[in-house]
Protein backbone atom coordinates (compact mmCIF):
# COMPACT_ATOMS: atom_id res chain seq x y z
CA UNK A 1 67.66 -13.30 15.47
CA UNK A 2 66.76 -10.20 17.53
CA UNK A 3 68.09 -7.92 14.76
CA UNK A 4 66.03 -9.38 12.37
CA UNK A 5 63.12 -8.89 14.37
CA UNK A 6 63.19 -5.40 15.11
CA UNK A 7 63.79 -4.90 11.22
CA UNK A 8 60.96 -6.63 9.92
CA UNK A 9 59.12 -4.62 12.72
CA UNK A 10 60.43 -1.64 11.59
CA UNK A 11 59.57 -2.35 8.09
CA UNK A 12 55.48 -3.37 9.50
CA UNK A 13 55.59 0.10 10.95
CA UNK A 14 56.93 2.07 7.57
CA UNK A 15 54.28 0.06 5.74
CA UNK A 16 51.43 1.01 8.31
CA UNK A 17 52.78 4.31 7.91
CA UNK A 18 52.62 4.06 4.41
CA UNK A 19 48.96 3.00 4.00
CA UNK A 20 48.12 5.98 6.93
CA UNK A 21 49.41 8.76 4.72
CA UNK A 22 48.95 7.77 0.98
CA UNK A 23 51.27 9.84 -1.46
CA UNK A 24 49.36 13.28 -3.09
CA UNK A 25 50.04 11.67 -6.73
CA UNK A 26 47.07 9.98 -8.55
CA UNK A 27 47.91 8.37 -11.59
CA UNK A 28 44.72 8.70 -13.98
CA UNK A 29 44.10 7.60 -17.60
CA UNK A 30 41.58 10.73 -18.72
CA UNK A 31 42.93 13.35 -17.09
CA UNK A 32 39.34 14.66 -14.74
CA UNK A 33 37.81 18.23 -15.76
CA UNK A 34 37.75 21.15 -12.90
CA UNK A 35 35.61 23.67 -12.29
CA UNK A 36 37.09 25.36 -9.15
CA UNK A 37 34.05 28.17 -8.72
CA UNK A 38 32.06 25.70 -7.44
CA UNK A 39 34.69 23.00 -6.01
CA UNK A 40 33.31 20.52 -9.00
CA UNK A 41 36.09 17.78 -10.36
CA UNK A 42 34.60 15.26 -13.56
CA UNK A 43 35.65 11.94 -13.69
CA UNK A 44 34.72 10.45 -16.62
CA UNK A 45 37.40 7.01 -16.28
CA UNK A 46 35.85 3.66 -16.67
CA UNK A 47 35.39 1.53 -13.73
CA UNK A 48 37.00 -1.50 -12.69
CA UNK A 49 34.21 -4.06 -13.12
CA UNK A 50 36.22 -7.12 -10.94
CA UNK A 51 37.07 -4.72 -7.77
CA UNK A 52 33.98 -3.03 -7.97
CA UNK A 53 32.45 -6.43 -7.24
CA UNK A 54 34.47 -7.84 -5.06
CA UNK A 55 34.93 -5.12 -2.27
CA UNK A 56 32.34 -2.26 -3.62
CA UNK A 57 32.61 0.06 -0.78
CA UNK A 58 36.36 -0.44 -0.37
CA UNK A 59 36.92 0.43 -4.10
CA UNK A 60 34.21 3.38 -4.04
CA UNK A 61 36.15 4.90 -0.83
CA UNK A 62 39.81 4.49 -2.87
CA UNK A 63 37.88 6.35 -5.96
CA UNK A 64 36.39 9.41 -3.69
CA UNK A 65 39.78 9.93 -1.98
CA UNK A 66 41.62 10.13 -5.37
CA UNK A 67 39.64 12.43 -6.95
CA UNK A 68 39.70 14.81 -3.92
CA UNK A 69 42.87 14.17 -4.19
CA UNK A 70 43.16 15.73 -7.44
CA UNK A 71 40.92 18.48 -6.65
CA UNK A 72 43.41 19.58 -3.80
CA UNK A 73 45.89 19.42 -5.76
CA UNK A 74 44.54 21.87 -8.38
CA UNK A 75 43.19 24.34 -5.73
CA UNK A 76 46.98 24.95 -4.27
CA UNK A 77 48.50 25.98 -8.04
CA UNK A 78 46.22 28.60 -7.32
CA UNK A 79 47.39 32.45 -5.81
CA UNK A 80 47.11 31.93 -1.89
CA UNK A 81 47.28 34.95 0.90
CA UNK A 82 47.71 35.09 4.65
CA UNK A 83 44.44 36.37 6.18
CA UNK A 84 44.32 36.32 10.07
CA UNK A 85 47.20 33.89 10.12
CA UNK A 86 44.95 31.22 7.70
CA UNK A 87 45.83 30.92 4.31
CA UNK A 88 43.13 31.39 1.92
CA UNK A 89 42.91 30.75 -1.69
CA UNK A 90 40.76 32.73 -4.14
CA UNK A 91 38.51 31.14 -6.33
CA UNK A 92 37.54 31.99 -9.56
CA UNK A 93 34.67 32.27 -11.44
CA UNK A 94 32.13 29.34 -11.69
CA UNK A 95 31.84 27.45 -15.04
CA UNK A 96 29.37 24.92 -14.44
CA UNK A 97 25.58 26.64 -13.46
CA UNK A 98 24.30 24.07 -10.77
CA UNK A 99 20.35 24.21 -11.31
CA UNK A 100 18.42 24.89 -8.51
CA UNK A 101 15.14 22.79 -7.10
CA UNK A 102 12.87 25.95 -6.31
CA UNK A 103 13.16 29.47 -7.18
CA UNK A 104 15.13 32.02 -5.33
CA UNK A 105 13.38 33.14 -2.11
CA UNK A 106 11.83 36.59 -2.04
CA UNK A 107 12.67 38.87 0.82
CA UNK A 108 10.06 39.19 3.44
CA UNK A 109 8.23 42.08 3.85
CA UNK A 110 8.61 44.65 6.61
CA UNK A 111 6.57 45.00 9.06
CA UNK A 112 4.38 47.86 10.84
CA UNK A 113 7.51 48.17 13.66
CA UNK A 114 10.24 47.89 11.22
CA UNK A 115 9.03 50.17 9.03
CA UNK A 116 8.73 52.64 12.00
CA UNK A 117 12.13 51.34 13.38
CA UNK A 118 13.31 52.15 9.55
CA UNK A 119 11.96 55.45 9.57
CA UNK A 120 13.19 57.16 13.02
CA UNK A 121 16.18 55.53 12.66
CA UNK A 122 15.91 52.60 15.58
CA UNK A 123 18.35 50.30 16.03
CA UNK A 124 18.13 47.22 17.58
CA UNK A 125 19.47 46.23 20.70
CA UNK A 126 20.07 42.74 22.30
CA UNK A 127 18.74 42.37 25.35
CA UNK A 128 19.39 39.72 28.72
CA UNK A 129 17.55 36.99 28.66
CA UNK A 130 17.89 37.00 32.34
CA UNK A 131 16.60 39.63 34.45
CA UNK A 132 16.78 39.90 38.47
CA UNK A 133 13.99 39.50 41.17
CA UNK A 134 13.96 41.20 43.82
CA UNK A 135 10.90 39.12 45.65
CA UNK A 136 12.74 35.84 44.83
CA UNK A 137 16.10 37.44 45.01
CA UNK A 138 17.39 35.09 42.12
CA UNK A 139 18.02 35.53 38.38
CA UNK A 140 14.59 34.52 36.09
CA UNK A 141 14.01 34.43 32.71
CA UNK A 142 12.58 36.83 30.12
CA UNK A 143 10.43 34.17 28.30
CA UNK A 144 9.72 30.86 29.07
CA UNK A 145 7.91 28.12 31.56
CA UNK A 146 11.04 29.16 33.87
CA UNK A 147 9.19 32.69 33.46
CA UNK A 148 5.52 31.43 34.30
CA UNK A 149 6.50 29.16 36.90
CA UNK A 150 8.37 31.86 38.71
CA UNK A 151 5.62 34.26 38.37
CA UNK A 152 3.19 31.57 40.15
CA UNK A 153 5.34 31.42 43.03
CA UNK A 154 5.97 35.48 43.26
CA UNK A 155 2.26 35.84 43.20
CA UNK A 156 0.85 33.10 45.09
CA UNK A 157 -1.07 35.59 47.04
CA UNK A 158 -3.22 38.69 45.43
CA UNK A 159 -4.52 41.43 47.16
CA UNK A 160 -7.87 42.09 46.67
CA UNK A 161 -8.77 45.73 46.36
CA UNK A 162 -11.41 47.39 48.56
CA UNK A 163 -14.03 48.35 46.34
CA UNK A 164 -13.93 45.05 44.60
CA UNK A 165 -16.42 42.07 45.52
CA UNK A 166 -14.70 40.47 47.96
CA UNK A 167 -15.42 36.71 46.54
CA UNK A 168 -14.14 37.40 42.65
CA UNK A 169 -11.61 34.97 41.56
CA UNK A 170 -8.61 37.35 41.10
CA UNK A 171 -6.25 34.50 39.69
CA UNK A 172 -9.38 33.73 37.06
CA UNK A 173 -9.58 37.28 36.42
CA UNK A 174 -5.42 37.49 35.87
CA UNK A 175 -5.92 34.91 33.72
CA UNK A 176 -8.84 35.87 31.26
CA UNK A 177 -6.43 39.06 30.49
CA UNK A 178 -3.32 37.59 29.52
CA UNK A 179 -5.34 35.21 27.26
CA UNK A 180 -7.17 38.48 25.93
CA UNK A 181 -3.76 39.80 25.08
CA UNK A 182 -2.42 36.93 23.79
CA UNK A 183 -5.48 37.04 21.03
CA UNK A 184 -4.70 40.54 20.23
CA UNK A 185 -1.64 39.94 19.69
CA UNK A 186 -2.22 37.03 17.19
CA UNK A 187 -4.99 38.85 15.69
CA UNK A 188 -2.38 41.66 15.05
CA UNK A 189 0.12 39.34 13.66
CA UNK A 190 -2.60 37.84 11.29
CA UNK A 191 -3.22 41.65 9.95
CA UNK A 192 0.63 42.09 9.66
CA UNK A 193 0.61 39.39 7.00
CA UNK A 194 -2.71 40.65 5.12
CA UNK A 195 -1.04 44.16 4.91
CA UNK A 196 1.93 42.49 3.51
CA UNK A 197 0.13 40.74 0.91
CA UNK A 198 -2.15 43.32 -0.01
CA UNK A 199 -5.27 41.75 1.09
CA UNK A 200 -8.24 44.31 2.09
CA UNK A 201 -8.57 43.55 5.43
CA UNK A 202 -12.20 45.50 7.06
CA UNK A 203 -12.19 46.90 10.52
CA UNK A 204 -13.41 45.53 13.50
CA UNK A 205 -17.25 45.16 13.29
CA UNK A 206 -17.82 46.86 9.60
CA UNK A 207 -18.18 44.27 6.53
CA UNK A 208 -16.44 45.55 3.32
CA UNK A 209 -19.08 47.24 0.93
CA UNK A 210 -17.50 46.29 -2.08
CA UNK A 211 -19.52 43.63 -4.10
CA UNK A 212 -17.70 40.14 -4.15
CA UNK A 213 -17.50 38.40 -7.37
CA UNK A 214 -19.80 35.70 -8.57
CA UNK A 215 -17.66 32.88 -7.97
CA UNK A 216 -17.02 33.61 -4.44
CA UNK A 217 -20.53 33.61 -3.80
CA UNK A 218 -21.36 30.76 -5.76
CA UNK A 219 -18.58 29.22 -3.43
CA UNK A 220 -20.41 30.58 -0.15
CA UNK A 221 -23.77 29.30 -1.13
CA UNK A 222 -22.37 25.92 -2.01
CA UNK A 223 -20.58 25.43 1.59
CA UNK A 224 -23.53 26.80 3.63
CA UNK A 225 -25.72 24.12 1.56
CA UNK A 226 -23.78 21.33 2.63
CA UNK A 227 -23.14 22.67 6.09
CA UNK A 228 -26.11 21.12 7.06
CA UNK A 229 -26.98 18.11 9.43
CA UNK A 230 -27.55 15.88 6.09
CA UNK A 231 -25.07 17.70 3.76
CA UNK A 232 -27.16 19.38 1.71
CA UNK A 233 -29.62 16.32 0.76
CA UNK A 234 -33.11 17.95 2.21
CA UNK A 235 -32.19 21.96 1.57
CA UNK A 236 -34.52 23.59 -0.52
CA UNK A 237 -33.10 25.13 -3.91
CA UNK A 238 -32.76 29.15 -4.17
CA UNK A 239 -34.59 30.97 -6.60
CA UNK A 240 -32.64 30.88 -10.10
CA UNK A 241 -29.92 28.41 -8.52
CA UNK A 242 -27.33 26.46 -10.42
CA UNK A 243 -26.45 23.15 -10.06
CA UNK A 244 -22.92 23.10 -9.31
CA UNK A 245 -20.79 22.33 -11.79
CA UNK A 246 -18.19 20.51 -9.57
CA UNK A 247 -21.42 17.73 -9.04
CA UNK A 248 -19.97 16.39 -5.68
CA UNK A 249 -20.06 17.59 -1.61
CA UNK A 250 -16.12 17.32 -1.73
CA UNK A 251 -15.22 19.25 -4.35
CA UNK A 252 -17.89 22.05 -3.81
CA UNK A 253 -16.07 22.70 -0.37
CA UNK A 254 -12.89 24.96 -1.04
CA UNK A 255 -9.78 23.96 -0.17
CA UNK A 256 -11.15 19.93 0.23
CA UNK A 257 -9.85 17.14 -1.92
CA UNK A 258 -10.89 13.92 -2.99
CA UNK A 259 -8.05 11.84 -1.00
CA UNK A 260 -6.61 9.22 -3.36
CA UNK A 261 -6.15 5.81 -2.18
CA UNK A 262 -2.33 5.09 -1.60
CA UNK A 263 -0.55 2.97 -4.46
CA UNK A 264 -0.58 -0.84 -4.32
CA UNK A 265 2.70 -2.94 -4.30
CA UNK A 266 3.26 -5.21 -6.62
CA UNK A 267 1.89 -8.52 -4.84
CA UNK A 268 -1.14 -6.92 -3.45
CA UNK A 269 -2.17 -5.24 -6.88
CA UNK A 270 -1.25 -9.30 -7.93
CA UNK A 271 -3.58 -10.56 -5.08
CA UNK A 272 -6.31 -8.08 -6.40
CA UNK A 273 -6.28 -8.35 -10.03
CA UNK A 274 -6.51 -12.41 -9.74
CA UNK A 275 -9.42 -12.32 -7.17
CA UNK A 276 -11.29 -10.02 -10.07
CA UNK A 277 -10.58 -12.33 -12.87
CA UNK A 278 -12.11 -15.39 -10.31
CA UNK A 279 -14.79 -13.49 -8.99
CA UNK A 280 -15.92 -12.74 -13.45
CA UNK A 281 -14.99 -16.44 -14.32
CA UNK A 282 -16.80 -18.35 -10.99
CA UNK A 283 -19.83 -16.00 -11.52
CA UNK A 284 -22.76 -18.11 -12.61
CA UNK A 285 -26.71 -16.86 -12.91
CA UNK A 286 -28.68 -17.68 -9.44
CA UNK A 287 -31.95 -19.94 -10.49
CA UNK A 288 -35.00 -18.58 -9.14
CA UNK A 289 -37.37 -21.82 -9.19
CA UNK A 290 -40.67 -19.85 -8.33
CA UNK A 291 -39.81 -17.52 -11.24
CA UNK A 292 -39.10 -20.31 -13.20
CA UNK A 293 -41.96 -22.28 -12.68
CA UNK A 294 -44.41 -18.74 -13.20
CA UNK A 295 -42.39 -18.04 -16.53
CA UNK A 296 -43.80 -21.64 -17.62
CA UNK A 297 -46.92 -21.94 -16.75
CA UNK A 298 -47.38 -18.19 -18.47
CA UNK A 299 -46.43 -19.24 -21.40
CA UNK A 300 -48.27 -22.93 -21.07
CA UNK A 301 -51.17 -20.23 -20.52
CA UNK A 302 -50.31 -18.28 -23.30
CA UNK A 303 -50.80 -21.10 -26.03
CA UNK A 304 -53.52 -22.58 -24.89
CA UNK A 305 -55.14 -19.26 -25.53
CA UNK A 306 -53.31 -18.68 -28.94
CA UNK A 307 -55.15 -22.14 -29.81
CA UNK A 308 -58.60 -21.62 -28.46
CA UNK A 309 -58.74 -18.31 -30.53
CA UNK A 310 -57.89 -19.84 -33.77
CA UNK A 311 -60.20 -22.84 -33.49
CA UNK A 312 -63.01 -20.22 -32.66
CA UNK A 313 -61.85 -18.50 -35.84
CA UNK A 314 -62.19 -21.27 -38.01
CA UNK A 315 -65.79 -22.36 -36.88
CA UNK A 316 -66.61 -18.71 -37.83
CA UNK A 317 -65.72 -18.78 -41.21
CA UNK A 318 -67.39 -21.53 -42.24
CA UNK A 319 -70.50 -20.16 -40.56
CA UNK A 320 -69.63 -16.99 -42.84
CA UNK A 321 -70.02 -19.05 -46.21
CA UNK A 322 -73.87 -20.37 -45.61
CA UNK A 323 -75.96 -19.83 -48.35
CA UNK A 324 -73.80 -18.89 -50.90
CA UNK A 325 -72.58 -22.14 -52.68
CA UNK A 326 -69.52 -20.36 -54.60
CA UNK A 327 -68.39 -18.56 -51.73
CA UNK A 328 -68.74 -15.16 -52.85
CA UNK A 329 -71.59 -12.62 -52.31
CA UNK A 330 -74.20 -12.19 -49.20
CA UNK A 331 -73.14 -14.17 -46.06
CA UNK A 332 -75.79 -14.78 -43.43
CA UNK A 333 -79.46 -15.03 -45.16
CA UNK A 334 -81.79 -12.32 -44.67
CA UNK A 335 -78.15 -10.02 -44.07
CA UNK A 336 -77.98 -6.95 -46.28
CA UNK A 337 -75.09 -7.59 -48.87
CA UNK A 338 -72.38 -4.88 -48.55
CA UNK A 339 -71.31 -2.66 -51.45
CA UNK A 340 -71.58 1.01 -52.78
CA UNK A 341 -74.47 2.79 -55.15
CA UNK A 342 -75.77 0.60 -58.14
CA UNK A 343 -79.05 -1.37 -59.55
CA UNK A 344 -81.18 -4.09 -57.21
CA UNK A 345 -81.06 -7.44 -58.36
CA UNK A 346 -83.66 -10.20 -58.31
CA UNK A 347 -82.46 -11.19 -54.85
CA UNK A 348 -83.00 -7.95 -53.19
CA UNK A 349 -79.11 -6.69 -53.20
CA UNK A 350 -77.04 -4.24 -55.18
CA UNK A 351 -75.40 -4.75 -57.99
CA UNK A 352 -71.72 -3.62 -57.83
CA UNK A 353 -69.82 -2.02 -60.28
């Protein structure tokens, strides 16, 4: 019985063995397509639908290992050499052209000190980034808080010179110096990068006397409008001013845009869209009783009027036809009968023609 024990432990062992270091031969059906420039191996098999469903990462992780697999396999038929006891294989050529996301990136321009460095021949050097103190009589830092903090505790006292007032804050003064330094030194760095991209930078205190073009101003006039305290609203047109064509405060403003609202999910653009469709189908007209009640005593108003006039206009007509028993001729007696040019008659009017 012991025998037979240690065997079948044996055998557990080869078999965990086994599974630890899986043979270098991959059996595949379409054989994959290499393109060893760029380390690039093509599988274009089917996949097993059942596995893949049963134990997906299991059978995705069996799939990646084979195919490198493969791949390693086809990089070692290739010409190897010993280089500084590694062995290196050289690849060739690249087939396959990988595209790239963004274009290639240009090289920086030089600057003012490395085109001087570049010109007399200076190399660079590295330097410590430690340097020794002999006040604190320890190592400290070329840059850094370590630096700063170290220099507040080598100069926590100043002398303060003899001809100077004797109450001036020497620390405040310290201070105001490096931060005037610190600005030169940005505003040097900021005319670095103009130089490099050939803007026309003017010098200290002189304005460029080259005329800027018309839509730069029209861009200046249309921010110092709505630089105001109410955006624009009360300032006074210029002479021969155009409205601007962009029509809104936001989009006059360079560099300024409209922000766009983020995009809904699916169950609040849901939510929305049915509380629009209620709000058009629940709408109904408010009743306004006092405009109601106006609206119809106006137009009780109205035809009692309409009536009045045409009973006055049919007592007038019959008044109209007195004295003239066929109804045509003179109207009121004694009133001169109308008509153009022609011979009196016996009763005083004119004939017509």
């Amino acid at each position: 019985m012991e025998s037979v024990d240690i065997v079948t432990e044996a055998l557990e062992k080869a078999a965990k063995q086994h599974e630890k270091y899986k043979p270098i031969t991959v059996d595949k059906l379409i054989e994959l397509t290499y393109d060893l420039g760029t380390l690039l191996a093509s599988d274009i098999n089917d996949l097993d639908v059942k596995e893949l469903r049963s134990n997906k990462e299991k059978y995705l992780k069996s799939l990646a290992r084979d195919n490198t697999q493969l791949l390693f396999n086809k990089i070692w038929e290739l010409p190897t050499e010993n280089v500084e006891d590694a062995i290196v294989v050289n690849l060739p050529d690249q087939k396959y052209v990988l595209p790239r996301e963004k274009r290639i990136p240009r090289p920086k321009p030089l600057t003012k000190w490395q085109k001087f460095a570049q010109e007399k021949g200076l190399k660079k050097t590295k330097k410590s980034k430690l340097t020794w103190d002999d006040v604190l009589k320890k190592w400290v830092p070329m840059h850094g808080y370590k630096r700063a903090a170290a220099e507040r505790e080598r100069e926590w006292l100043v002398e303060v010179p003899q001809n100077a007032d004797p109450y001036t804050d020497v620390f405040g003064d310290k201070a105001a110096l490096k931060k005037e330094k610190v600005a030169k030194n940005e505003f040097q760095r900021l005319r670095n990068i103009a130089v490099a991209k050939k803007v026309k930078v003017p010098r200290v205190g002189i304005l460029p006397a080259e005329k800027l073009p018309v839509d730069q101003l029209r861009t200046a006039a249309s921010v110092a409008r709505v630089s105001t305290a109410s955006i624009g609203k009360f300032q006074p047109k210029l002479p021969k001013e155009k409205k601007a064509a962009t029509g809104s405060t936001e989009k006059a403003l360079p560099g300024i845009r409209k922000r766009k609202p983020p995009p809904l999910r699916p169950a609040e653009e849901k939510k929305s869209n049915l509380n629009i469709i209620d709000s058009i189908l629940n709408k109904r007209p408010k009743l306004d009783m006092e405009k109601a009640v106006n609206k119809h005593m106006f137009e009780e108003q109205r035809q009692e009027s309409t009536e009045k006039k045409k009973k006055s206009q049919g007592k007038g007509k019959k008044r109209s036809t007195f004295g003239n028993k066929k109804g045509k001729g003179a109207g009121k007696p004694g009133s001169k009968p109308a008509g153009g040019k022609g011979k009196r008659t016996q009763m005083g009017g004119r004939k017509r023609r």
